[in-house]
Protein backbone atom coordinates (compact mmCIF):
# COMPACT_ATOMS: atom_id res chain seq x y z
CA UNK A 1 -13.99 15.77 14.98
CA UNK A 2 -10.29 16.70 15.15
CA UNK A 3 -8.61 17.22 11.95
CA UNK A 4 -4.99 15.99 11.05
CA UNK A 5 -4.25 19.15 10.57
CA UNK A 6 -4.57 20.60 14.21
CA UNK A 7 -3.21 17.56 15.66
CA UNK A 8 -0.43 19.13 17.50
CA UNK A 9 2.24 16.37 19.53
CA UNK A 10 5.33 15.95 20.45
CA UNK A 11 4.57 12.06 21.36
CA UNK A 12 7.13 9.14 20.04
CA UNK A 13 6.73 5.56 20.30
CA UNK A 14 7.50 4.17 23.60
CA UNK A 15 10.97 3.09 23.18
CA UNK A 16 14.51 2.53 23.93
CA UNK A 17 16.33 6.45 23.30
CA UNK A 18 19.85 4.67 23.07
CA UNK A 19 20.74 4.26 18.88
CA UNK A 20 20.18 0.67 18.45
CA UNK A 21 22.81 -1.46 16.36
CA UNK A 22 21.74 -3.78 13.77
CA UNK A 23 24.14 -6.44 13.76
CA UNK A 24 24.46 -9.21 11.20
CA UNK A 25 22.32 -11.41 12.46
CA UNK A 26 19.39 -8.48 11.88
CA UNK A 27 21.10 -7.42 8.70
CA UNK A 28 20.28 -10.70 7.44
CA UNK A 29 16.79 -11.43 8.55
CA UNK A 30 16.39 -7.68 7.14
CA UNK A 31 17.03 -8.90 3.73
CA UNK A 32 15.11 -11.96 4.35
CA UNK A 33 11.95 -9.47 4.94
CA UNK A 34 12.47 -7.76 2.08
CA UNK A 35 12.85 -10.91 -0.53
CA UNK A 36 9.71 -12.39 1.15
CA UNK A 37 7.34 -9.34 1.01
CA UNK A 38 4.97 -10.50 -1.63
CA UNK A 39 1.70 -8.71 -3.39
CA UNK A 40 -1.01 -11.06 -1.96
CA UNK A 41 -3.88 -12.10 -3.98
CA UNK A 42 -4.56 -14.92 -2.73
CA UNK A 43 -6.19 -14.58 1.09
CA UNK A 44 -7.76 -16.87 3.86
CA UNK A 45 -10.73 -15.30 4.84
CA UNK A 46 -9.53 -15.76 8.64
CA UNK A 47 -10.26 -12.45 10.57
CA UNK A 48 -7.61 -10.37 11.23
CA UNK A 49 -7.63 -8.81 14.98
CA UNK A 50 -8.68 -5.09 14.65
CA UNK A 51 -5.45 -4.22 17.55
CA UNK A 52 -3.45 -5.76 14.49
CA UNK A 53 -5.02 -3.57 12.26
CA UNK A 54 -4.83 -0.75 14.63
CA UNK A 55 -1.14 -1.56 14.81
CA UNK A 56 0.08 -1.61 11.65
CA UNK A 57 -1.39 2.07 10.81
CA UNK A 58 -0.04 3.33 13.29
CA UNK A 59 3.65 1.76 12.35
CA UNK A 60 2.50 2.93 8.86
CA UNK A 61 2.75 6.79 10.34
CA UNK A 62 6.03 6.54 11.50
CA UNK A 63 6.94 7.05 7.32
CA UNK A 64 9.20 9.64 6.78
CA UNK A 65 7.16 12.83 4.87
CA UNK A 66 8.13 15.90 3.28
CA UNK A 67 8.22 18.56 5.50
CA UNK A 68 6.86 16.18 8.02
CA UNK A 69 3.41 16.75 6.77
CA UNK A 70 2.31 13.30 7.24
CA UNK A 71 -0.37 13.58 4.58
CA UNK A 72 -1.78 9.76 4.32
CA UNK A 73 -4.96 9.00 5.55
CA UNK A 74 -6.49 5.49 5.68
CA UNK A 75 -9.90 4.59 5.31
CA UNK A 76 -11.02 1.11 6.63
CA UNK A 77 -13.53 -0.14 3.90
CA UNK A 78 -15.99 -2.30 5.72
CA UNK A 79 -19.22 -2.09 4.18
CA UNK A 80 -20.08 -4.44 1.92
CA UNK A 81 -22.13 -2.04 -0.89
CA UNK A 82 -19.08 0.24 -0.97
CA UNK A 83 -17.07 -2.92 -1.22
CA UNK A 84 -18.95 -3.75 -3.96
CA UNK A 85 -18.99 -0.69 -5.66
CA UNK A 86 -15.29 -0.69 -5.73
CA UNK A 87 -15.09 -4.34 -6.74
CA UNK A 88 -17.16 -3.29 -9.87
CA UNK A 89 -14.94 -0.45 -9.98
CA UNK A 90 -11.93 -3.09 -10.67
CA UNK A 91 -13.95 -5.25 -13.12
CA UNK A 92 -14.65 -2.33 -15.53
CA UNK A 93 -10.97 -0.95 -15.31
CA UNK A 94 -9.63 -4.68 -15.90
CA UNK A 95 -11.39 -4.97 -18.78
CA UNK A 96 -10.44 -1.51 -20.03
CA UNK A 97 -6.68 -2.47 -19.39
CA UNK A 98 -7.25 -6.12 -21.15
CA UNK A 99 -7.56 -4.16 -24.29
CA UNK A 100 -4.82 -2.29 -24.63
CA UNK A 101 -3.00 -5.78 -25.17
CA UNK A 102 -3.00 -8.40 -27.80
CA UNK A 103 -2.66 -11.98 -28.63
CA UNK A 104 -1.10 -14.42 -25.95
CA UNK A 105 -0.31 -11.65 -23.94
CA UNK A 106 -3.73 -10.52 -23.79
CA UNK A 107 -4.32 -14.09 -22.95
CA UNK A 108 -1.41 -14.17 -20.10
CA UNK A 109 -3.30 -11.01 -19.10
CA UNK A 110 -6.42 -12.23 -18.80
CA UNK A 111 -5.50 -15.46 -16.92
CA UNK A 112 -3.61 -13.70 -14.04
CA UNK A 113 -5.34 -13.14 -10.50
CA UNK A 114 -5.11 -9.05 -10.02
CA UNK A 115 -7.00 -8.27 -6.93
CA UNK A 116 -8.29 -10.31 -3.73
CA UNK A 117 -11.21 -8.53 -2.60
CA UNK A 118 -13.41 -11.41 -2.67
CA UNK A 119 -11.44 -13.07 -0.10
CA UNK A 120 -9.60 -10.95 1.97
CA UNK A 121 -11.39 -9.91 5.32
CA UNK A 122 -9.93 -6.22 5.33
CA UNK A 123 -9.45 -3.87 2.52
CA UNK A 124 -8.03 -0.36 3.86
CA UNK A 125 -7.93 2.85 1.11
CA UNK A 126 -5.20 5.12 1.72
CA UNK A 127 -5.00 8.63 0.46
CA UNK A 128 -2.94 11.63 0.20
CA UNK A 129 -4.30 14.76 1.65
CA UNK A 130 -3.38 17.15 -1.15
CA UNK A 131 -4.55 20.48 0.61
CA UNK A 132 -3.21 19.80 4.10
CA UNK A 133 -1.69 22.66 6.00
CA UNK A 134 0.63 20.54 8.06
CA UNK A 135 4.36 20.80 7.14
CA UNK A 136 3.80 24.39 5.89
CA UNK A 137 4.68 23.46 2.32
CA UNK A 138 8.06 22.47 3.26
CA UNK A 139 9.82 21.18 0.41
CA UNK A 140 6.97 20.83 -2.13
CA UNK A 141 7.35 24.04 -4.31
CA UNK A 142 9.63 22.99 -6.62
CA UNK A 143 8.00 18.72 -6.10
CA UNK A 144 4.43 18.73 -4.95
CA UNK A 145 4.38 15.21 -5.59
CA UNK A 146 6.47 14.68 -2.90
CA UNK A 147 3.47 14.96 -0.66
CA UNK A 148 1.95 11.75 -2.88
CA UNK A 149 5.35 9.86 -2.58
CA UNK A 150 5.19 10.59 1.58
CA UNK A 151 2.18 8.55 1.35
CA UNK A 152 3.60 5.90 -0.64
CA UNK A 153 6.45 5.36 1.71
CA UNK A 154 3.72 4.95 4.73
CA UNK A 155 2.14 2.01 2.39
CA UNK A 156 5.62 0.18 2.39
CA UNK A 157 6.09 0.75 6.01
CA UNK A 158 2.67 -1.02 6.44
CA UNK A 159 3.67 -3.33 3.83
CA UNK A 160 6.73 -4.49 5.45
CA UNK A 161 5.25 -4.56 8.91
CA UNK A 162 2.30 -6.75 7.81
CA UNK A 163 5.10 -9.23 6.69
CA UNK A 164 6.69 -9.10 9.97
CA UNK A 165 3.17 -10.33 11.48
CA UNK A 166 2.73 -13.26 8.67
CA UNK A 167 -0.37 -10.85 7.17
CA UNK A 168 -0.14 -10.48 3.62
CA UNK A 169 -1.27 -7.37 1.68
CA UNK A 170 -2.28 -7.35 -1.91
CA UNK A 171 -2.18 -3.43 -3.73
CA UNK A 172 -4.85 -2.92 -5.95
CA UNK A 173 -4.15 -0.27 -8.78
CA UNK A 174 -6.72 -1.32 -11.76
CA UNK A 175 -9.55 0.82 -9.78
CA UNK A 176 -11.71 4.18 -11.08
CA UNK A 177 -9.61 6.18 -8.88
CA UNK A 178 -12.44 8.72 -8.50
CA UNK A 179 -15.30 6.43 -8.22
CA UNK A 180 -13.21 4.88 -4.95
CA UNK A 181 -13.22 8.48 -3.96
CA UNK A 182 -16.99 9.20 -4.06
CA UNK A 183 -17.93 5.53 -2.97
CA UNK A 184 -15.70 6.15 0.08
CA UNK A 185 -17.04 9.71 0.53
CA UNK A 186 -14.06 11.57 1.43
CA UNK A 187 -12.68 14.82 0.43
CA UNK A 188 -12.23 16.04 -3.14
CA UNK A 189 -8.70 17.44 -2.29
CA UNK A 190 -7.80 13.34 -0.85
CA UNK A 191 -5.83 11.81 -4.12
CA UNK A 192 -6.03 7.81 -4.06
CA UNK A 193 -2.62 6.36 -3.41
CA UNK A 194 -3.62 2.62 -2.39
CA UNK A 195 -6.62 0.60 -2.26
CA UNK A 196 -4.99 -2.66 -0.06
CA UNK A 197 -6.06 -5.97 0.38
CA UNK A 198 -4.95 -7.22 3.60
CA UNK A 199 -5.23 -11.01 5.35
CA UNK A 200 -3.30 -13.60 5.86
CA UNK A 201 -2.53 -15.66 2.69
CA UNK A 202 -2.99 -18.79 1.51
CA UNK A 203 0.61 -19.59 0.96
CA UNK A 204 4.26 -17.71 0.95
CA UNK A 205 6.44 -17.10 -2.34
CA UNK A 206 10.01 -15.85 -2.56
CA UNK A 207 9.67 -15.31 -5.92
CA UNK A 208 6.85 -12.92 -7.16
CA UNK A 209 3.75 -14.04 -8.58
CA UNK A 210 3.89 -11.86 -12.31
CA UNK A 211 7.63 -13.59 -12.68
CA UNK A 212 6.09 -17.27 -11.48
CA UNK A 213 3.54 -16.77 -14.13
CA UNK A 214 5.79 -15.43 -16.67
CA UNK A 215 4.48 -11.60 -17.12
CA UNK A 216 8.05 -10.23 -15.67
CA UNK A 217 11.34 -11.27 -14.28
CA UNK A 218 13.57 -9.32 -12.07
CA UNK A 219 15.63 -6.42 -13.61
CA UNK A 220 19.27 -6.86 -12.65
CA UNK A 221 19.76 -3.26 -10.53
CA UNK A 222 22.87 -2.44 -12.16
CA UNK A 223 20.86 -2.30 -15.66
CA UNK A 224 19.10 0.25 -13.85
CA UNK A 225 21.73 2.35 -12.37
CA UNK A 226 24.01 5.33 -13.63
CA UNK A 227 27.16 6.76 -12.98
CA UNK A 228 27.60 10.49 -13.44
């Protein structure tokens, strides 16, 4: 088997050289996307076409990357005793994360829908490849966790472009992050980033599902911005 790391190309998507211009119109429908990207927990069990799969990894590695390492790699998680090993994974976490709170927010907690892995037909792991040699270290001395954030940036990319396609994808985070390793078999030197849910969902929401159910509203940006 080839490994990322002697993957050599100088291959770009098949399109248009000329700098494109994103007029208002596209500005728009930009924002649009990014109001209506939702975490999905709440799937169809329709199959999703494995060429849409296919797809939106590959428009997943066009993510910018320090040093232009390109350091995710995705796992598709199809069968159904690892599935299960990692849905046990979530119940034990859950219920070590109920405890930390107390009262009716422990209550809020415990009636919220966290994962969909009992509905939705594709769940895809994604990991950072903490030991490889592509990029040459390029801009990690001083932030090695730069090579985790490259990875994070291809989720988003695969986040958004799910959207574009009407598939919803649901990030699960309350997981055993090395008992999805070891179920999953990969490398010790692979650091979870993302285990995603991914289908299309039951129903679309503007406004996300922890403010809806009263966990979290919006923080205006400009409490969240300084000037220097």
């Amino acid at each position: 088997m080839t490994k990322p790391d002697q993957i050599a190309t100088n291959s770009a998507p098949e399109t248009d050289l000329t700098p494109p211009v994103f007029d208002q119109a596209f500005q728009k429908q930009f924002i649009n996307l990014l109001l209506w990207r939702r975490d999905v927990r709440r799937f169809r069990t329709d199959p999703i076409p494995k060429g849409d799969i296919d797809d939106l990894i590959k428009e997943a590695c066009l993510a910018p990357s320090v040093g232009n390492c390109q350091p995710w790699r995705f796992v598709k998680v199809n069968d159904p005793k690892r599935r299960k090993s990692i849905r046990d994974s979530f119940e034990r976490a859950n219920n070590e994360a109920l405890n930390d709170y107390h009262g009716e927010r422990a209550k809020l907690y415990a009636s919220l829908k966290l994962q969909g892995m009992d509905q939705a037909p594709v769940q895809l792991a994604v990991f950072a490849d903490e030991e490889t040699e592509a990029g040459m270290g390029l801009g990690r001395k001083t932030m090695p966790e730069m090579l985790d954030y490259s990875a994070v940036a291809a989720v988003q990319l695969l986040w958004l472009a799910a959207r574009v396609k009407g598939i919803g994808v649901g990030w699960v985070s309350i997981l055993e992050p090395d008992v999805v390793g070891k179920t999953l078999d990969v490398p010790d030197h692979w650091r979870l980033i993302a285990y995603l849910c991914i289908g299309y969902p039951e129903e679309d929401h503007v406004v996300p599902e922890l403010v809806r159910e009263g966990w979290q509203d919006r923080i205006d940006p400009d409490a969240l911005t300084l000037e220097r």
